[in-house]
PDB file of N, CA and C in Angstrom:
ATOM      1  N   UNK A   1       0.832  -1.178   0.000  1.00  0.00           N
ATOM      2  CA  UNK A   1       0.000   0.000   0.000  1.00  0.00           C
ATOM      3  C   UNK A   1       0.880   1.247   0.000  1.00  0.00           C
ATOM      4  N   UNK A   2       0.454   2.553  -0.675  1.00  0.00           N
ATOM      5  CA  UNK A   2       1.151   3.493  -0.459  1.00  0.00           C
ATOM      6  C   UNK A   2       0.858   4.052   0.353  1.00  0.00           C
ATOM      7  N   UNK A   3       1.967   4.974   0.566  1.00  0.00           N
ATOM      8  CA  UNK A   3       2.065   5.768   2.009  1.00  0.00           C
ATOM      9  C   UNK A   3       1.726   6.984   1.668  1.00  0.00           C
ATOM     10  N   UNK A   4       1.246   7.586   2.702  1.00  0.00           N
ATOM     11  CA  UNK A   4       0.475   9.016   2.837  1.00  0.00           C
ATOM     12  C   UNK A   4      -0.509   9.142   1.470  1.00  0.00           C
ATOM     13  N   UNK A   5      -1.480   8.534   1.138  1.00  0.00           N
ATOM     14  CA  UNK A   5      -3.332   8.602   0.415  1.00  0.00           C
ATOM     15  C   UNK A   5      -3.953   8.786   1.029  1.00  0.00           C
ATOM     16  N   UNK A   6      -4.328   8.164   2.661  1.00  0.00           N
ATOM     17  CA  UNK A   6      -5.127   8.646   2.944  1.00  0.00           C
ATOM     18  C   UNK A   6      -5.352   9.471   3.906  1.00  0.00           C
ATOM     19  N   UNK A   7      -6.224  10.626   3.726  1.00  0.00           N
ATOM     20  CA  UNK A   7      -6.124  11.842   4.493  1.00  0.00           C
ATOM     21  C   UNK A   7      -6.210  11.718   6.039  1.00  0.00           C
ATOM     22  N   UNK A   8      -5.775  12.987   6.810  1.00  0.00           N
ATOM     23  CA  UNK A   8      -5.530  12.919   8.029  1.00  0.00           C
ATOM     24  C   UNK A   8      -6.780  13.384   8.448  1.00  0.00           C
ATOM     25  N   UNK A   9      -7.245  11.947   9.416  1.00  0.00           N
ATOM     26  CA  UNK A   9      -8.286  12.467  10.052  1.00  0.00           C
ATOM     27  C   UNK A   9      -7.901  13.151  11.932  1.00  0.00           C
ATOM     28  N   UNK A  10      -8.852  14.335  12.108  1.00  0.00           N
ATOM     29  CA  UNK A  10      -8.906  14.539  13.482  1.00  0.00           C
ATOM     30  C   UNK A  10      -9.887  15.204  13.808  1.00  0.00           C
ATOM     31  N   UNK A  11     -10.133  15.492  15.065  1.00  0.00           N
ATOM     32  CA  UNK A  11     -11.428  16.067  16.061  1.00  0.00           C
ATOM     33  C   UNK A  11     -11.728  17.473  15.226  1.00  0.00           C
ATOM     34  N   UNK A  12     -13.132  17.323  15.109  1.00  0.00           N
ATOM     35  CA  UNK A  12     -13.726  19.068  14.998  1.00  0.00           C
ATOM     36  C   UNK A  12     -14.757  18.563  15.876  1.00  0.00           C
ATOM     37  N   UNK A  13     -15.380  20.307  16.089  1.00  0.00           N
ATOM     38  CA  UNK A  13     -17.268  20.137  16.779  1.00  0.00           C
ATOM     39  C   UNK A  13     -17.440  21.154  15.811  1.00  0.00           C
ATOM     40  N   UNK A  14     -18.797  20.378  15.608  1.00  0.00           N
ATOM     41  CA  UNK A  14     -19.543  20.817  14.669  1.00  0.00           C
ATOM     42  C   UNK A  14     -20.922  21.392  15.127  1.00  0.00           C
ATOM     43  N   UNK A  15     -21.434  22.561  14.852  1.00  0.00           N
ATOM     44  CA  UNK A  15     -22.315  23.234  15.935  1.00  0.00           C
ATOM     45  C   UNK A  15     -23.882  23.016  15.024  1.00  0.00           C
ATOM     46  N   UNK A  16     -24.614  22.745  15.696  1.00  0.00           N
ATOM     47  CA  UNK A  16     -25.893  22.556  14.577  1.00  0.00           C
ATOM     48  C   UNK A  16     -26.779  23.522  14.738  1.00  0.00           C
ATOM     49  N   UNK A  17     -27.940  23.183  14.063  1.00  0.00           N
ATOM     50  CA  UNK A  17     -28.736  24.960  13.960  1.00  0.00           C
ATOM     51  C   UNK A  17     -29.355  25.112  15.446  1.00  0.00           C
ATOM     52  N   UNK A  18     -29.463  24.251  15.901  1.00  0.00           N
ATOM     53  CA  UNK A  18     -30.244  24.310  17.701  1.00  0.00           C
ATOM     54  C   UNK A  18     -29.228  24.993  18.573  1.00  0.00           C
ATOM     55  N   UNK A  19     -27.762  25.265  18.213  1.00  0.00           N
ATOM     56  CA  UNK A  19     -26.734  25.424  18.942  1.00  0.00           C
ATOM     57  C   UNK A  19     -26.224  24.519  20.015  1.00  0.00           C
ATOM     58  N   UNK A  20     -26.094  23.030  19.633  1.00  0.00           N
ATOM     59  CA  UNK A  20     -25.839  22.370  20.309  1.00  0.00           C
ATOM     60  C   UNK A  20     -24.295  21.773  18.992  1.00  0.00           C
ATOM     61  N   UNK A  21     -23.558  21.137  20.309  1.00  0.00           N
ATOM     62  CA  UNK A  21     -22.639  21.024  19.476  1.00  0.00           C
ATOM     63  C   UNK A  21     -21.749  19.194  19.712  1.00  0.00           C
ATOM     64  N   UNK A  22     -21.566  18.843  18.595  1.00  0.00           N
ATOM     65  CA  UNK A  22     -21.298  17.516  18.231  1.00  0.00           C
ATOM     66  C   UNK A  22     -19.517  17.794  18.086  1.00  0.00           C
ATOM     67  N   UNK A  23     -18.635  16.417  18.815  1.00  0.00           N
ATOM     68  CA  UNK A  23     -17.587  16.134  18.341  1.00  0.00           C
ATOM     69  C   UNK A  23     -17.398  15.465  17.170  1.00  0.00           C
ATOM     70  N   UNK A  24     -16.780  15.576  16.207  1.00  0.00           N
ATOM     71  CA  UNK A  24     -16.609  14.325  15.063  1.00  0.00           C
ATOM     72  C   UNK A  24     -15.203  14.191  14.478  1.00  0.00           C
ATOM     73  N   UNK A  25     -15.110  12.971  14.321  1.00  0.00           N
ATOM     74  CA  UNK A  25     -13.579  13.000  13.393  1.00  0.00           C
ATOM     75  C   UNK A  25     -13.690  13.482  12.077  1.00  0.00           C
ATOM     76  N   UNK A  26     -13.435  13.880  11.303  1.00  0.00           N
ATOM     77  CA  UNK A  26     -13.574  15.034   9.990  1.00  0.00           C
ATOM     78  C   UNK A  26     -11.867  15.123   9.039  1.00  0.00           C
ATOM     79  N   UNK A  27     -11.986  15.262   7.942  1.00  0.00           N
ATOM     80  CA  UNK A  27     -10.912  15.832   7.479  1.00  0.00           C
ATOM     81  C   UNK A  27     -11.008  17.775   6.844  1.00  0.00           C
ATOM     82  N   UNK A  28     -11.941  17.934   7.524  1.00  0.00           N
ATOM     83  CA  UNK A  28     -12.274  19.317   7.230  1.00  0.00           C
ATOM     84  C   UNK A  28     -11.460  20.325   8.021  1.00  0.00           C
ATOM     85  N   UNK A  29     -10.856  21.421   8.128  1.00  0.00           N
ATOM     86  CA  UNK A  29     -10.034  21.802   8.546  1.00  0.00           C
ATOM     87  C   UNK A  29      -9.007  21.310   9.250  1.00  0.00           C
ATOM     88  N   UNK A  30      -9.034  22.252  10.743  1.00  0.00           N
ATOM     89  CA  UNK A  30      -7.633  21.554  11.332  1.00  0.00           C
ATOM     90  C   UNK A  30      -8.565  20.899  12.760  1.00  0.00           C
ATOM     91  N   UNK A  31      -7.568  20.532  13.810  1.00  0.00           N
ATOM     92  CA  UNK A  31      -7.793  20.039  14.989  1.00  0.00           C
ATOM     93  C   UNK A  31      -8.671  20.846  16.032  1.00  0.00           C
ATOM     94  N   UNK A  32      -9.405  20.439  16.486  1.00  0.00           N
ATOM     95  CA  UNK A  32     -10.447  21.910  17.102  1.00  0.00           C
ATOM     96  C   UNK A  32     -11.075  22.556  16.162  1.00  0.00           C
ATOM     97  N   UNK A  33     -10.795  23.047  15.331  1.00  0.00           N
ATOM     98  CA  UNK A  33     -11.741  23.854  14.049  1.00  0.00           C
ATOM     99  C   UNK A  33     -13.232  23.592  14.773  1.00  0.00           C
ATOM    100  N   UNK A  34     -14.290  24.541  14.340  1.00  0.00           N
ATOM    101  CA  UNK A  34     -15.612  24.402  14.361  1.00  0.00           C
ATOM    102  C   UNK A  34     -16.531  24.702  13.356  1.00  0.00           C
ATOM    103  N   UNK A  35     -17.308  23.895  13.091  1.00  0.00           N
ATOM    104  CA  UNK A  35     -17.707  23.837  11.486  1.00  0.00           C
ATOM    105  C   UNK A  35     -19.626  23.920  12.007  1.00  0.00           C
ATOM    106  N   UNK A  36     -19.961  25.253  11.418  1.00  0.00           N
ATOM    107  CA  UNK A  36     -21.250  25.836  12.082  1.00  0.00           C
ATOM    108  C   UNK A  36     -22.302  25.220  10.544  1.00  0.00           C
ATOM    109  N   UNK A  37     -23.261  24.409  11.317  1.00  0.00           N
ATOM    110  CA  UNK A  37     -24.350  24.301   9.645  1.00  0.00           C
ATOM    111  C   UNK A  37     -25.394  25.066   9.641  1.00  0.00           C
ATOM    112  N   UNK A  38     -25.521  25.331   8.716  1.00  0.00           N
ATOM    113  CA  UNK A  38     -27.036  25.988   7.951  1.00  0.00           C
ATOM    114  C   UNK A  38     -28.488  24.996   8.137  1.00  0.00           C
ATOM    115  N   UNK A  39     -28.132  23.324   7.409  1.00  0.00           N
ATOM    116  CA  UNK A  39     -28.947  22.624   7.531  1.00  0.00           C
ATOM    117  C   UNK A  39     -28.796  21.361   8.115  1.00  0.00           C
ATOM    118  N   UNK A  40     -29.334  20.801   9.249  1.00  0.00           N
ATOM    119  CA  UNK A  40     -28.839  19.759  10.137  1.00  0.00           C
ATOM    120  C   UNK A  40     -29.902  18.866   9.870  1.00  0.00           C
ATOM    121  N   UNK A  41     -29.519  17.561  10.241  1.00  0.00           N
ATOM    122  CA  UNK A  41     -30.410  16.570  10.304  1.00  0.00           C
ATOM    123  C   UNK A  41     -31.792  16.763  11.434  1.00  0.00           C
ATOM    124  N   UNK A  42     -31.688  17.500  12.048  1.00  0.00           N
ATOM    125  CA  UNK A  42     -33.110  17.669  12.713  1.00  0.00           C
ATOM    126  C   UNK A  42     -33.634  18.714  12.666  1.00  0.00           C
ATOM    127  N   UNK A  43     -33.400  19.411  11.581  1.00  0.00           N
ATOM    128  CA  UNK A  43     -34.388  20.219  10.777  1.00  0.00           C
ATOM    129  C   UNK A  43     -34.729  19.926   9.230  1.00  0.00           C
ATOM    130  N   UNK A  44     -34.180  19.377   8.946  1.00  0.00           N
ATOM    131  CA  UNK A  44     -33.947  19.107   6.793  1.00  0.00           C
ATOM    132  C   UNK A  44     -35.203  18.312   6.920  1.00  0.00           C
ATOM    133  N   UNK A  45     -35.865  18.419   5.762  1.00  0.00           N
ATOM    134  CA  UNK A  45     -37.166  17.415   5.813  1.00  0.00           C
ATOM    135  C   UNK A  45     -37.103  16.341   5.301  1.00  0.00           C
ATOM    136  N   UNK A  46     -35.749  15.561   4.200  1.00  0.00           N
ATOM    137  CA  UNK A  46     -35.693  14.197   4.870  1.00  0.00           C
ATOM    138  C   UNK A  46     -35.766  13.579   5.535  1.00  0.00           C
ATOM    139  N   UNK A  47     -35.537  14.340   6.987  1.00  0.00           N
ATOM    140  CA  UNK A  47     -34.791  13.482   7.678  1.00  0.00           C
ATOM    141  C   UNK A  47     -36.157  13.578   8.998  1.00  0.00           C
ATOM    142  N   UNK A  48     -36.901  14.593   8.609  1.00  0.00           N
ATOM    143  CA  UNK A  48     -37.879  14.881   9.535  1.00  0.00           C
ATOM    144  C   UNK A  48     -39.351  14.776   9.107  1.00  0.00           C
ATOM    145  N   UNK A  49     -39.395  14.166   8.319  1.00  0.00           N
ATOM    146  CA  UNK A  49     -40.606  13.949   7.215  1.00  0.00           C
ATOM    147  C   UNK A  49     -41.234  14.912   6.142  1.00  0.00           C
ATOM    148  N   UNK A  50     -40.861  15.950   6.135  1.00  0.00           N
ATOM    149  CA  UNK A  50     -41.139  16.752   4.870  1.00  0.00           C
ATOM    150  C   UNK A  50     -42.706  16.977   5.051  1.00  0.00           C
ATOM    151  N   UNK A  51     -43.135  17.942   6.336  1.00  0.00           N
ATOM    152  CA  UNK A  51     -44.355  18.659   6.544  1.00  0.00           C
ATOM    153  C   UNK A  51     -44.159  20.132   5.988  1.00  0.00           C
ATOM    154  N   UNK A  52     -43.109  20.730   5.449  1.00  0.00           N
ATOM    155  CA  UNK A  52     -43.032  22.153   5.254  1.00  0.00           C
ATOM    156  C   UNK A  52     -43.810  21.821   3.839  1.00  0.00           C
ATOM    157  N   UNK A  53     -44.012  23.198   3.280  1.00  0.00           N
ATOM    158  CA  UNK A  53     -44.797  23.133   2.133  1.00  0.00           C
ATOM    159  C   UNK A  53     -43.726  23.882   1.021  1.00  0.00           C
ATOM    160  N   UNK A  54     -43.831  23.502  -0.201  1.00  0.00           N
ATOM    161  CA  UNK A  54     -43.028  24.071  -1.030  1.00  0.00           C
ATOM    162  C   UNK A  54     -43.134  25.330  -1.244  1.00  0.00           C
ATOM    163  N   UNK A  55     -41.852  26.387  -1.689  1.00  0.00           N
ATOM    164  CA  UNK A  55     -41.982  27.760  -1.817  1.00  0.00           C
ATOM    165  C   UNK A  55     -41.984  28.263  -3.595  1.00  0.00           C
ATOM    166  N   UNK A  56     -42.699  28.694  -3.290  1.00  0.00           N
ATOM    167  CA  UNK A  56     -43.162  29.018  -5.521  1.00  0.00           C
ATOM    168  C   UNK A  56     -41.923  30.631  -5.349  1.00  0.00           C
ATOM    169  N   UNK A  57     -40.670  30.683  -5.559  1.00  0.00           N
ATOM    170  CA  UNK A  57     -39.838  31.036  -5.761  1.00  0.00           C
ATOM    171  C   UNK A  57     -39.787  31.373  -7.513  1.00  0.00           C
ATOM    172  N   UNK A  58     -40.251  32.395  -7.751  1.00  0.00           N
ATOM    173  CA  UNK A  58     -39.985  32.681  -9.182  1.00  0.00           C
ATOM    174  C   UNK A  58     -41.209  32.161 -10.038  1.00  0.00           C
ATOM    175  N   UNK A  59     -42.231  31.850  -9.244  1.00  0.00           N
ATOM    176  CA  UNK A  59     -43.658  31.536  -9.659  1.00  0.00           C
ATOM    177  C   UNK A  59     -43.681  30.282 -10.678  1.00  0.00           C
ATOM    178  N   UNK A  60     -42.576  29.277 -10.052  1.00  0.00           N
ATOM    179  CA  UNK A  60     -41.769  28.012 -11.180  1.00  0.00           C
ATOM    180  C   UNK A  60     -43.267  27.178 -10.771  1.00  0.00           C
ATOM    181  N   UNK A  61     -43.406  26.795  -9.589  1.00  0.00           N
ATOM    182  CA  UNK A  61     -44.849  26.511  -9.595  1.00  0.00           C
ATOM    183  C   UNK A  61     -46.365  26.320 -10.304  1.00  0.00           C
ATOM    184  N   UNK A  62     -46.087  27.593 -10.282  1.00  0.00           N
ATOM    185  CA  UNK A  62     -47.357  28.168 -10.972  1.00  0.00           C
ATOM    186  C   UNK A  62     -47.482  27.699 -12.588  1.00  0.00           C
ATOM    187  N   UNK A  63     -46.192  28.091 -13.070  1.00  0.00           N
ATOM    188  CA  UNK A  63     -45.856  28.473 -14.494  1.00  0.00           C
ATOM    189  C   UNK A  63     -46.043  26.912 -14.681  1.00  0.00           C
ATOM    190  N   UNK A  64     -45.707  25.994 -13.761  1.00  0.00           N
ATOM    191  CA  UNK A  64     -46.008  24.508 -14.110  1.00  0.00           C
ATOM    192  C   UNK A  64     -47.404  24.148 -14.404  1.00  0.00           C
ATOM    193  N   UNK A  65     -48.053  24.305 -12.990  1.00  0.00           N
ATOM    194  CA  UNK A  65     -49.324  24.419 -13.025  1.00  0.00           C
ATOM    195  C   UNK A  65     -50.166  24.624 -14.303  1.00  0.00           C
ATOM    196  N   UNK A  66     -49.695  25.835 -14.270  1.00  0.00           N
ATOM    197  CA  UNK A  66     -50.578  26.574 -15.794  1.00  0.00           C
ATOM    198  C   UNK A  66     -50.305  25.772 -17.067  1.00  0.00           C
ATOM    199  N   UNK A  67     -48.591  25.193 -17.775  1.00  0.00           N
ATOM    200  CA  UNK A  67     -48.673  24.596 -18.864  1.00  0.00           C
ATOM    201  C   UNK A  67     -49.056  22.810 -18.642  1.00  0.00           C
ATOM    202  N   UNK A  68     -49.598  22.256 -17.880  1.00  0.00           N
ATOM    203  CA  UNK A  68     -49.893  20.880 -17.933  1.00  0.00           C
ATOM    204  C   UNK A  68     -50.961  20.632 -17.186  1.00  0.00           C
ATOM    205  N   UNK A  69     -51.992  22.025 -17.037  1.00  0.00           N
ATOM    206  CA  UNK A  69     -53.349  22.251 -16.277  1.00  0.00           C
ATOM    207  C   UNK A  69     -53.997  20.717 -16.915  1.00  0.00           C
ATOM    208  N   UNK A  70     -54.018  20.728 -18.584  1.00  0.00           N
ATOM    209  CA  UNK A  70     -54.964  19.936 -19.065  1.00  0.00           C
ATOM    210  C   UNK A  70     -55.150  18.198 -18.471  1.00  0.00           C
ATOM    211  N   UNK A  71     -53.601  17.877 -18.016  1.00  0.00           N
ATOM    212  CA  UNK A  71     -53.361  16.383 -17.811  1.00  0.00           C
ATOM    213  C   UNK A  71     -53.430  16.060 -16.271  1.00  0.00           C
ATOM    214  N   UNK A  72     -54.435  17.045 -15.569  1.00  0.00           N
ATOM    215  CA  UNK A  72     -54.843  16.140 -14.245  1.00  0.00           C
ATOM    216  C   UNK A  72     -53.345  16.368 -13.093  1.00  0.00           C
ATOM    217  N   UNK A  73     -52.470  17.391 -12.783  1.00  0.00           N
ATOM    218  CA  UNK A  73     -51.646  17.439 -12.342  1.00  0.00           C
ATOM    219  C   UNK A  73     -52.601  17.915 -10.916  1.00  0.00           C
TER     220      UNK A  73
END
């Protein structure tokens, strides 16, 4: 096997959107580093069943809606 492929793993905490914070081994920065998320597993709606409702952002929605009204969508 060759030497030095595979990356160096070590400790970060990783802070989640509740502000609670997780140790993990990571190759993402350095040792201690803290790596803050946007979207965590106990908010994302995979992971929480997907009760939020979709956002018509640019009226992509709609514009659907309207060209395939005829076929029962």
């Amino acid at each position: 096997m060759k030497a030095d492929t595979h990356p160096k793993y070590h400790t970060i905490n990783v802070k989640m959107t509740d502000g609670t914070v997780v140790e993990m081994r990571s190759t993402w920065g350095k040792e201690g580093d803290q790596l803050a998320l946007d979207i965590d597993p106990s908010v994302h709606p995979a992971w929480t069943g997907g009760t939020s409702r979709l956002l018509d952002t640019g009226g992509r929605v709609s514009k659907f809606k309207n060209k395939y009204a005829g076929l029962g969508f």
